[in-house]
N, C-alpha and C. Protein backbone atom coordinates (compact mmCIF):
# COMPACT_ATOMS: atom_id res chain seq x y z
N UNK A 1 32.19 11.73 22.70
CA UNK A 1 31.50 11.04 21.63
C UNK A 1 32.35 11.16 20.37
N UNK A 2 32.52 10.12 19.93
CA UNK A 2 33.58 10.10 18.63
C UNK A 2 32.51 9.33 17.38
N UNK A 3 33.61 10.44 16.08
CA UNK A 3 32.59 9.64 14.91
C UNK A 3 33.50 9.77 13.80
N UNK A 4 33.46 9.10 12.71
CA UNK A 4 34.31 9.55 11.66
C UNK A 4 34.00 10.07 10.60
N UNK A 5 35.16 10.25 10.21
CA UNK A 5 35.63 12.06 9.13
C UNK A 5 34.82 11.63 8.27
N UNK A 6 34.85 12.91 7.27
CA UNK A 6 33.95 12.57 6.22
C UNK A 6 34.89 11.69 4.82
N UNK A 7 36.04 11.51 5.49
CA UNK A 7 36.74 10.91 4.34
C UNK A 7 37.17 9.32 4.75
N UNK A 8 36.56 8.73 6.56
CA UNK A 8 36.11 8.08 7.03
C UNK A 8 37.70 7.23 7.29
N UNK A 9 38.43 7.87 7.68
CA UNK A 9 40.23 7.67 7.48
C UNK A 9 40.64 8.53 9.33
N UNK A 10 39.62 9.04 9.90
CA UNK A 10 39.94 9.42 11.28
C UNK A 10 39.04 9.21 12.11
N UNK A 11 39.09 9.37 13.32
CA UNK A 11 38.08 9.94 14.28
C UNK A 11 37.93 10.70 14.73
N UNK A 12 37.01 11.73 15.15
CA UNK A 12 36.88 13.08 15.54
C UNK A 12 35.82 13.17 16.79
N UNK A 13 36.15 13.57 17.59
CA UNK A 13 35.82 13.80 19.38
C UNK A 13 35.37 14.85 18.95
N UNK A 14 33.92 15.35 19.67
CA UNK A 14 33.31 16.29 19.89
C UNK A 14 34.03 17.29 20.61
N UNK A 15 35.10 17.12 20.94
CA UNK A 15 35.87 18.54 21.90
C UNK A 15 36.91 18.93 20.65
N UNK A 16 37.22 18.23 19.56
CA UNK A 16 38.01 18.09 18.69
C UNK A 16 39.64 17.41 18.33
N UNK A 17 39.79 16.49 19.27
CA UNK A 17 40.78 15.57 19.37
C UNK A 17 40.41 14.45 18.00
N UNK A 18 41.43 14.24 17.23
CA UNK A 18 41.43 13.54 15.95
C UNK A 18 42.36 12.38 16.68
N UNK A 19 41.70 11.54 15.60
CA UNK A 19 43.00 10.24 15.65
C UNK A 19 42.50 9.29 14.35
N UNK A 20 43.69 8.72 13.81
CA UNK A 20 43.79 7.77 12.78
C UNK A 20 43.48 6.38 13.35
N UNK A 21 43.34 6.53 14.54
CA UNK A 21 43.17 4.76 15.10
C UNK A 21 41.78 4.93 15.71
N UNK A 22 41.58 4.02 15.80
CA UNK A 22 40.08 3.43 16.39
C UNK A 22 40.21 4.38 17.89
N UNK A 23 39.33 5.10 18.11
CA UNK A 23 38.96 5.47 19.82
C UNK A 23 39.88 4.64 20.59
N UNK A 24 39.15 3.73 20.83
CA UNK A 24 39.53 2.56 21.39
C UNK A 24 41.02 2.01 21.92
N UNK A 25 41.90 2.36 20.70
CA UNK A 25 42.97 2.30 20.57
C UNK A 25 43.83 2.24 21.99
N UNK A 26 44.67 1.33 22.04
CA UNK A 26 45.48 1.15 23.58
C UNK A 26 46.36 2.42 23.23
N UNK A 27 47.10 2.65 22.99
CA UNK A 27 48.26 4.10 22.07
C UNK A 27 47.06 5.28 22.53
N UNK A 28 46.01 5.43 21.65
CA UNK A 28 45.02 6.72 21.65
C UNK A 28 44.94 7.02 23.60
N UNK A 29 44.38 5.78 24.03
CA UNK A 29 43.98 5.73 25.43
C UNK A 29 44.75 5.99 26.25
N UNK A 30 45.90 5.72 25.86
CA UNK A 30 47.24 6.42 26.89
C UNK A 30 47.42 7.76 26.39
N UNK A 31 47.19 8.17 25.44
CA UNK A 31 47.25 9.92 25.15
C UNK A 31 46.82 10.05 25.66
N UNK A 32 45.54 10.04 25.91
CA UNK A 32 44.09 10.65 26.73
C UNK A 32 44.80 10.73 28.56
N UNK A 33 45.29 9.39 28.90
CA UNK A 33 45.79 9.58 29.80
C UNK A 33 46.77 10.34 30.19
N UNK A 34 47.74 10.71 29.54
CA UNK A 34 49.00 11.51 29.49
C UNK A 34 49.20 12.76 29.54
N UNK A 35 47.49 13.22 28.69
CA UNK A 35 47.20 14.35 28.28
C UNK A 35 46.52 15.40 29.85
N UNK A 36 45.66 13.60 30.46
CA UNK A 36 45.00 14.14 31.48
C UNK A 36 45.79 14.58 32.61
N UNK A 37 47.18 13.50 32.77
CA UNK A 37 48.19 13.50 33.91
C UNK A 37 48.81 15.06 33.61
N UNK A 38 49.06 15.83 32.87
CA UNK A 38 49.77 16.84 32.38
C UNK A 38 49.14 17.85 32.51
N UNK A 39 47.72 18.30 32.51
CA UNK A 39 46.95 19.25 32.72
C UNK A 39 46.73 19.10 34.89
N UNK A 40 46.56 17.95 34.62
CA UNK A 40 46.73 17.88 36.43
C UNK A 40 47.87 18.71 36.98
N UNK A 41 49.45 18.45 36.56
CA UNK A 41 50.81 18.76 36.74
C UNK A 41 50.80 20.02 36.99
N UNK A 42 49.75 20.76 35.90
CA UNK A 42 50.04 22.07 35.56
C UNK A 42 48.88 22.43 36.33
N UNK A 43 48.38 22.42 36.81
CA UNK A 43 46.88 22.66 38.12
C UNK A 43 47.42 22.96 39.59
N UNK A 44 48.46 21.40 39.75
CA UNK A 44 49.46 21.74 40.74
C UNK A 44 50.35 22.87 40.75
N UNK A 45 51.11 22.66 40.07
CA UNK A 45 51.86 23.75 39.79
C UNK A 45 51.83 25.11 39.89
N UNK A 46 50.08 25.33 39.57
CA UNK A 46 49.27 26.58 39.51
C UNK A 46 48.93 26.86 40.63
N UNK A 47 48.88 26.08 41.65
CA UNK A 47 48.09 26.04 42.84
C UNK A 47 49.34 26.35 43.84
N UNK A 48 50.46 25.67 43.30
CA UNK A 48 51.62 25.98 44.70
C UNK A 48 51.98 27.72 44.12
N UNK A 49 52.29 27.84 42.78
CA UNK A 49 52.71 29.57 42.88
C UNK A 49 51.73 30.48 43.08
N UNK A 50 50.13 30.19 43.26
CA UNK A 50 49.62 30.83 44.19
C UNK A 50 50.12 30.92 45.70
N UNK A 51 49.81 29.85 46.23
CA UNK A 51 50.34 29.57 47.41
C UNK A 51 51.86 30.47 48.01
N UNK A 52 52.77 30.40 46.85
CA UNK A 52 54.00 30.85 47.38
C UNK A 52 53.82 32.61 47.20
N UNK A 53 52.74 33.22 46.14
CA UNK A 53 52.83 34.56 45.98
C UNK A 53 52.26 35.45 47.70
N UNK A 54 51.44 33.98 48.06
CA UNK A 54 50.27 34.10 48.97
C UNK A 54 51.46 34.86 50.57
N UNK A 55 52.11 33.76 50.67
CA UNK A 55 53.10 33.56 51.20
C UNK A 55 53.79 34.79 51.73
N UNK A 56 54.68 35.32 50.27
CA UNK A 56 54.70 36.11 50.39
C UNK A 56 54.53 37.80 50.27
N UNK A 57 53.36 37.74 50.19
CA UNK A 57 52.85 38.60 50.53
C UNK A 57 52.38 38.93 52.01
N UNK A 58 52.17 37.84 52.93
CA UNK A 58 51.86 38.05 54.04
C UNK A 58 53.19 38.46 54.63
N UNK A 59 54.31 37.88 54.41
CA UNK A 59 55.49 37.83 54.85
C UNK A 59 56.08 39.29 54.40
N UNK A 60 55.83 40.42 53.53
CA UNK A 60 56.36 41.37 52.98
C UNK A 60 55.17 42.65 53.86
N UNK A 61 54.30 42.35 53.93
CA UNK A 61 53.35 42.60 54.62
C UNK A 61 53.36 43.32 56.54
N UNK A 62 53.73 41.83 57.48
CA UNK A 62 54.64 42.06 58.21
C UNK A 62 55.67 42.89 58.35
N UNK A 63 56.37 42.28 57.56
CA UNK A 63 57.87 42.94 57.84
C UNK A 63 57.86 44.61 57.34
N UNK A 64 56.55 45.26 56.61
CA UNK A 64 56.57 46.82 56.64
C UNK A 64 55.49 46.92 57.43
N UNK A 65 55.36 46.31 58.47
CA UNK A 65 54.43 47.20 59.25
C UNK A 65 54.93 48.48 59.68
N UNK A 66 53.69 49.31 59.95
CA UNK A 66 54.02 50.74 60.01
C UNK A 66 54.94 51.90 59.45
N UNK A 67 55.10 51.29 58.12
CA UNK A 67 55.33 51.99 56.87
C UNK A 67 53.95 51.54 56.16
N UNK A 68 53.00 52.84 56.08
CA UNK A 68 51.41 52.34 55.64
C UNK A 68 51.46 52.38 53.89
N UNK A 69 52.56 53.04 53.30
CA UNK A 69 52.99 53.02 51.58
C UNK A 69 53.39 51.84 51.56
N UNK A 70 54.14 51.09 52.72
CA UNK A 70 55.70 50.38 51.95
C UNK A 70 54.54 49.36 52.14
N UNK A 71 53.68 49.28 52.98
CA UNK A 71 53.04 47.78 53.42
C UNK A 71 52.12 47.94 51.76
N UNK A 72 51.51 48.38 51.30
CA UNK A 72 50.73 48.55 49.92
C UNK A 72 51.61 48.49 48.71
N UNK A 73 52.69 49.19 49.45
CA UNK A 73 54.03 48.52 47.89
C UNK A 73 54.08 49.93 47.10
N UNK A 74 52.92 51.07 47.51
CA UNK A 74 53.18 52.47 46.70
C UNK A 74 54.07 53.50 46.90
N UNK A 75 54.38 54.50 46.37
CA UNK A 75 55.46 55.38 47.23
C UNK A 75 53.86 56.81 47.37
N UNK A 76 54.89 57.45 48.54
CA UNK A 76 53.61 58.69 48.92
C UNK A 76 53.04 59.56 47.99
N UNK A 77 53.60 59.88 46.82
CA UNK A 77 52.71 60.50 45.74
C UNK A 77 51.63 59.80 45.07
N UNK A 78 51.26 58.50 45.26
CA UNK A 78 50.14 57.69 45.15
C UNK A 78 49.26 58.26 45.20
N UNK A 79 47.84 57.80 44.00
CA UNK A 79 46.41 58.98 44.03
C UNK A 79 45.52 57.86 44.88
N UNK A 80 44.83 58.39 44.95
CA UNK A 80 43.61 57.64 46.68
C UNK A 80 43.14 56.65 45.60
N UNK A 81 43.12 56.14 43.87
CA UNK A 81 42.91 55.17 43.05
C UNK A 81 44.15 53.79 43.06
N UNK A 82 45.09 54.99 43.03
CA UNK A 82 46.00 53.75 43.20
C UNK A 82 46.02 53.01 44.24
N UNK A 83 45.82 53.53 45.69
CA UNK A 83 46.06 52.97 46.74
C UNK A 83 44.91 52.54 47.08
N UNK A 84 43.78 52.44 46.63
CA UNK A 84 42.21 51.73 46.62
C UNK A 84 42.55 50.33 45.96
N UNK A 85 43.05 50.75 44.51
CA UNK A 85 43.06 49.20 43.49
C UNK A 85 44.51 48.28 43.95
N UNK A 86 45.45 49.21 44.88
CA UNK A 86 46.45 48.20 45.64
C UNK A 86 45.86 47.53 46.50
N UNK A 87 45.11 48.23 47.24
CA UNK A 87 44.57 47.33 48.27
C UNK A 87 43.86 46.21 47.99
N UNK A 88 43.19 46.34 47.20
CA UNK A 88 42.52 45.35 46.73
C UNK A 88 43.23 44.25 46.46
N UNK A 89 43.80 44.44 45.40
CA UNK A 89 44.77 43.27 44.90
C UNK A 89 45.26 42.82 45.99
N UNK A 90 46.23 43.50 47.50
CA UNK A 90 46.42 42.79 48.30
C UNK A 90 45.69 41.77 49.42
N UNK A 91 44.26 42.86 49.40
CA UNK A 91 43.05 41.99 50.46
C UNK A 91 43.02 40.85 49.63
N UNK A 92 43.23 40.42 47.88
CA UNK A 92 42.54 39.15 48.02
C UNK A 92 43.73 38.54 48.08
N UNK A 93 44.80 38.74 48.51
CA UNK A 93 45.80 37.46 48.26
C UNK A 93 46.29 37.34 49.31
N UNK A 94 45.55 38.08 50.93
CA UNK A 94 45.52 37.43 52.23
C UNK A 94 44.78 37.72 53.02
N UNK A 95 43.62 37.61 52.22
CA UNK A 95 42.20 37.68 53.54
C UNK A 95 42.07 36.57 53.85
N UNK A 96 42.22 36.20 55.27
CA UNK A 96 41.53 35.07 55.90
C UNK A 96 40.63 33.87 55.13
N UNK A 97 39.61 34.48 54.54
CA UNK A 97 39.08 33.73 53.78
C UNK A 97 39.49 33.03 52.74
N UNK A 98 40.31 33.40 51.83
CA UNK A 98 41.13 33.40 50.74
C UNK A 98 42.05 32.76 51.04
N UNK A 99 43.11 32.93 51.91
CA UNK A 99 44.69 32.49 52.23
C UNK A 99 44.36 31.99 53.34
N UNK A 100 44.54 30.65 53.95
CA UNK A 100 44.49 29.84 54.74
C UNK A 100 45.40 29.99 55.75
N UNK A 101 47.16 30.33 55.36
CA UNK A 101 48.01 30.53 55.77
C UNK A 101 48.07 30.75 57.23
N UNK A 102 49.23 30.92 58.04
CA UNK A 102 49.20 31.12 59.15
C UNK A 102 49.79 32.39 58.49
N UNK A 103 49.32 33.33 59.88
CA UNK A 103 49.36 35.11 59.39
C UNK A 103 49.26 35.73 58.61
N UNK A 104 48.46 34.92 58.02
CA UNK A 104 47.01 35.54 56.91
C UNK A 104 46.04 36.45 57.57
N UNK A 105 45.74 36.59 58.61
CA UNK A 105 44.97 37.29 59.70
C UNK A 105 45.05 38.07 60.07
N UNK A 106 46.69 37.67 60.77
CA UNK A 106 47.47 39.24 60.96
C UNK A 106 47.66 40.34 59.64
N UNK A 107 48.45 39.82 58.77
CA UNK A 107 48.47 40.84 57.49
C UNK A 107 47.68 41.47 57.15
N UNK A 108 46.24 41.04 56.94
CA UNK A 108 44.74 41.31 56.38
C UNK A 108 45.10 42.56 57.86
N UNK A 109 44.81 42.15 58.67
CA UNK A 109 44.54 43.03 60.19
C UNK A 109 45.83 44.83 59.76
N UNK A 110 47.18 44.06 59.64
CA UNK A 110 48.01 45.82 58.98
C UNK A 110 47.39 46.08 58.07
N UNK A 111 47.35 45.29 56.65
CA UNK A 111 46.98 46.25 55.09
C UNK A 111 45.60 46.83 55.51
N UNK A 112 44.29 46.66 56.45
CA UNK A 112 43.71 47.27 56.87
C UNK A 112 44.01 48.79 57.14
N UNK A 113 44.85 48.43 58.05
CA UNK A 113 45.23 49.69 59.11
C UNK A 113 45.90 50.58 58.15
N UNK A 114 47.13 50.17 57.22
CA UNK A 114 47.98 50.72 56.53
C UNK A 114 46.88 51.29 55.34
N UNK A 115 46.08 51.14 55.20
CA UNK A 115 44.53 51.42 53.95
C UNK A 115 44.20 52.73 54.81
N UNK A 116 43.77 52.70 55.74
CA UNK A 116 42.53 53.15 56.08
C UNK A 116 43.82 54.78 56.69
N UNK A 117 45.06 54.16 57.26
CA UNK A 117 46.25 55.62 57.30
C UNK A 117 46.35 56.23 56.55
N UNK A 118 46.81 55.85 54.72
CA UNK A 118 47.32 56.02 53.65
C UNK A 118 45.83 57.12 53.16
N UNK A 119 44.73 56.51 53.36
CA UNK A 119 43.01 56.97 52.71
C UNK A 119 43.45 58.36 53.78
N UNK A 120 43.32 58.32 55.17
CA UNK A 120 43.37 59.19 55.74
C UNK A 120 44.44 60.44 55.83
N UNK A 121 45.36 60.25 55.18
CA UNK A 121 46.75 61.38 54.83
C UNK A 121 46.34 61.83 53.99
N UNK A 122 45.55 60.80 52.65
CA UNK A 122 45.28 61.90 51.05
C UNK A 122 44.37 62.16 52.04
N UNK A 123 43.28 62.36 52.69
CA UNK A 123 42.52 63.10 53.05
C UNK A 123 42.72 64.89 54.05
N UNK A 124 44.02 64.46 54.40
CA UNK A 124 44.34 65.51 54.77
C UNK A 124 45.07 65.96 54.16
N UNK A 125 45.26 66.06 53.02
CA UNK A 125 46.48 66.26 52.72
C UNK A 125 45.41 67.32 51.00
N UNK A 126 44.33 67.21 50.93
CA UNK A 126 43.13 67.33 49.83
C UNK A 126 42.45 68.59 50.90
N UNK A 127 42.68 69.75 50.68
CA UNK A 127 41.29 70.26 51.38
C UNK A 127 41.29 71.61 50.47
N UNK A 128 40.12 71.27 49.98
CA UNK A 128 39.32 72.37 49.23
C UNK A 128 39.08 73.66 49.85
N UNK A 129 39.34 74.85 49.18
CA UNK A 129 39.34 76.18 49.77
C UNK A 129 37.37 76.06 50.31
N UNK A 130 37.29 76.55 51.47
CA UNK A 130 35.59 76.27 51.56
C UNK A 130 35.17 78.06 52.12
N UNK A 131 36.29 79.01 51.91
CA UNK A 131 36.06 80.26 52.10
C UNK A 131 35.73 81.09 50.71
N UNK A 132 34.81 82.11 50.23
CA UNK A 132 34.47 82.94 49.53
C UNK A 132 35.33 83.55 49.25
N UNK A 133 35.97 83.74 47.90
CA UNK A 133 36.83 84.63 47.54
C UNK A 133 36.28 85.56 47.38
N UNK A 134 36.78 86.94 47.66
CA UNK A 134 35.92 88.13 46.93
C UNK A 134 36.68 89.40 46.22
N UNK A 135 36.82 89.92 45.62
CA UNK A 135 37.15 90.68 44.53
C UNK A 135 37.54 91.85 45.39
């Protein structure tokens, strides 16, 4: 919805796009268009370097199987936080659901396994004295 300025010398769009020419304007109307083609460009654009991070990550994924750090990207002094909020970040950028990909399935299927190894070493690796000290 467009209306003009109070000095009645522009037009002003409720989203806040100005112009000195009539709405209407053939010039204005190809901005609008140009403006729209360009935010599209950049949508694409947005959508393939997802795609390629997606990629590879499944592909980096693989190729450390059974290195359960290297597949999460941490080294072994990692706290059971870090390797919780890695995982994460990796489940969403190739869970099945999420990443369409071919061996998107598989990957999700190691960073599982490589999670649940990594959870299970700090767990052994953590054990609280559970004997009575005594004086």
């Amino acid at each position: 919805e467009w209306h003009e300025d109070r000095t009645g010398t522009k037009y002003v769009h409720v989203d806040g796009a100005i112009s000195s020419n009539h709405p209407l304007d053939v010039y204005f109307l190809e901005t609008i268009r140009t403006r729209r083609e360009e935010k599209a460009r950049v949508a694409r654009e947005g959508q393939e370097a997802i795609k390629r991070a997606q990629r590879e990550a499944i592909e980096r994924i693989i190729k450390a199987k059974g290195d359960h750090f290297g597949i999460l990207g941490l080294r072994r002094s990692a706290s059971k936080r870090d390797i919780r909020l890695q995982y994460r970040a990796l489940a969403l950028e190739v869970h099945p659901d999420k990443n369409r990909q071919s061996g998107a399935t598989d990957a999700f299927h190691i960073l599982n396994d490589a999670f649940r190894e990594c959870m299970d070493m700090m767990q052994a690796t953590y054990r609280p004295s559970t004997t009575a000290q005594t004086p």
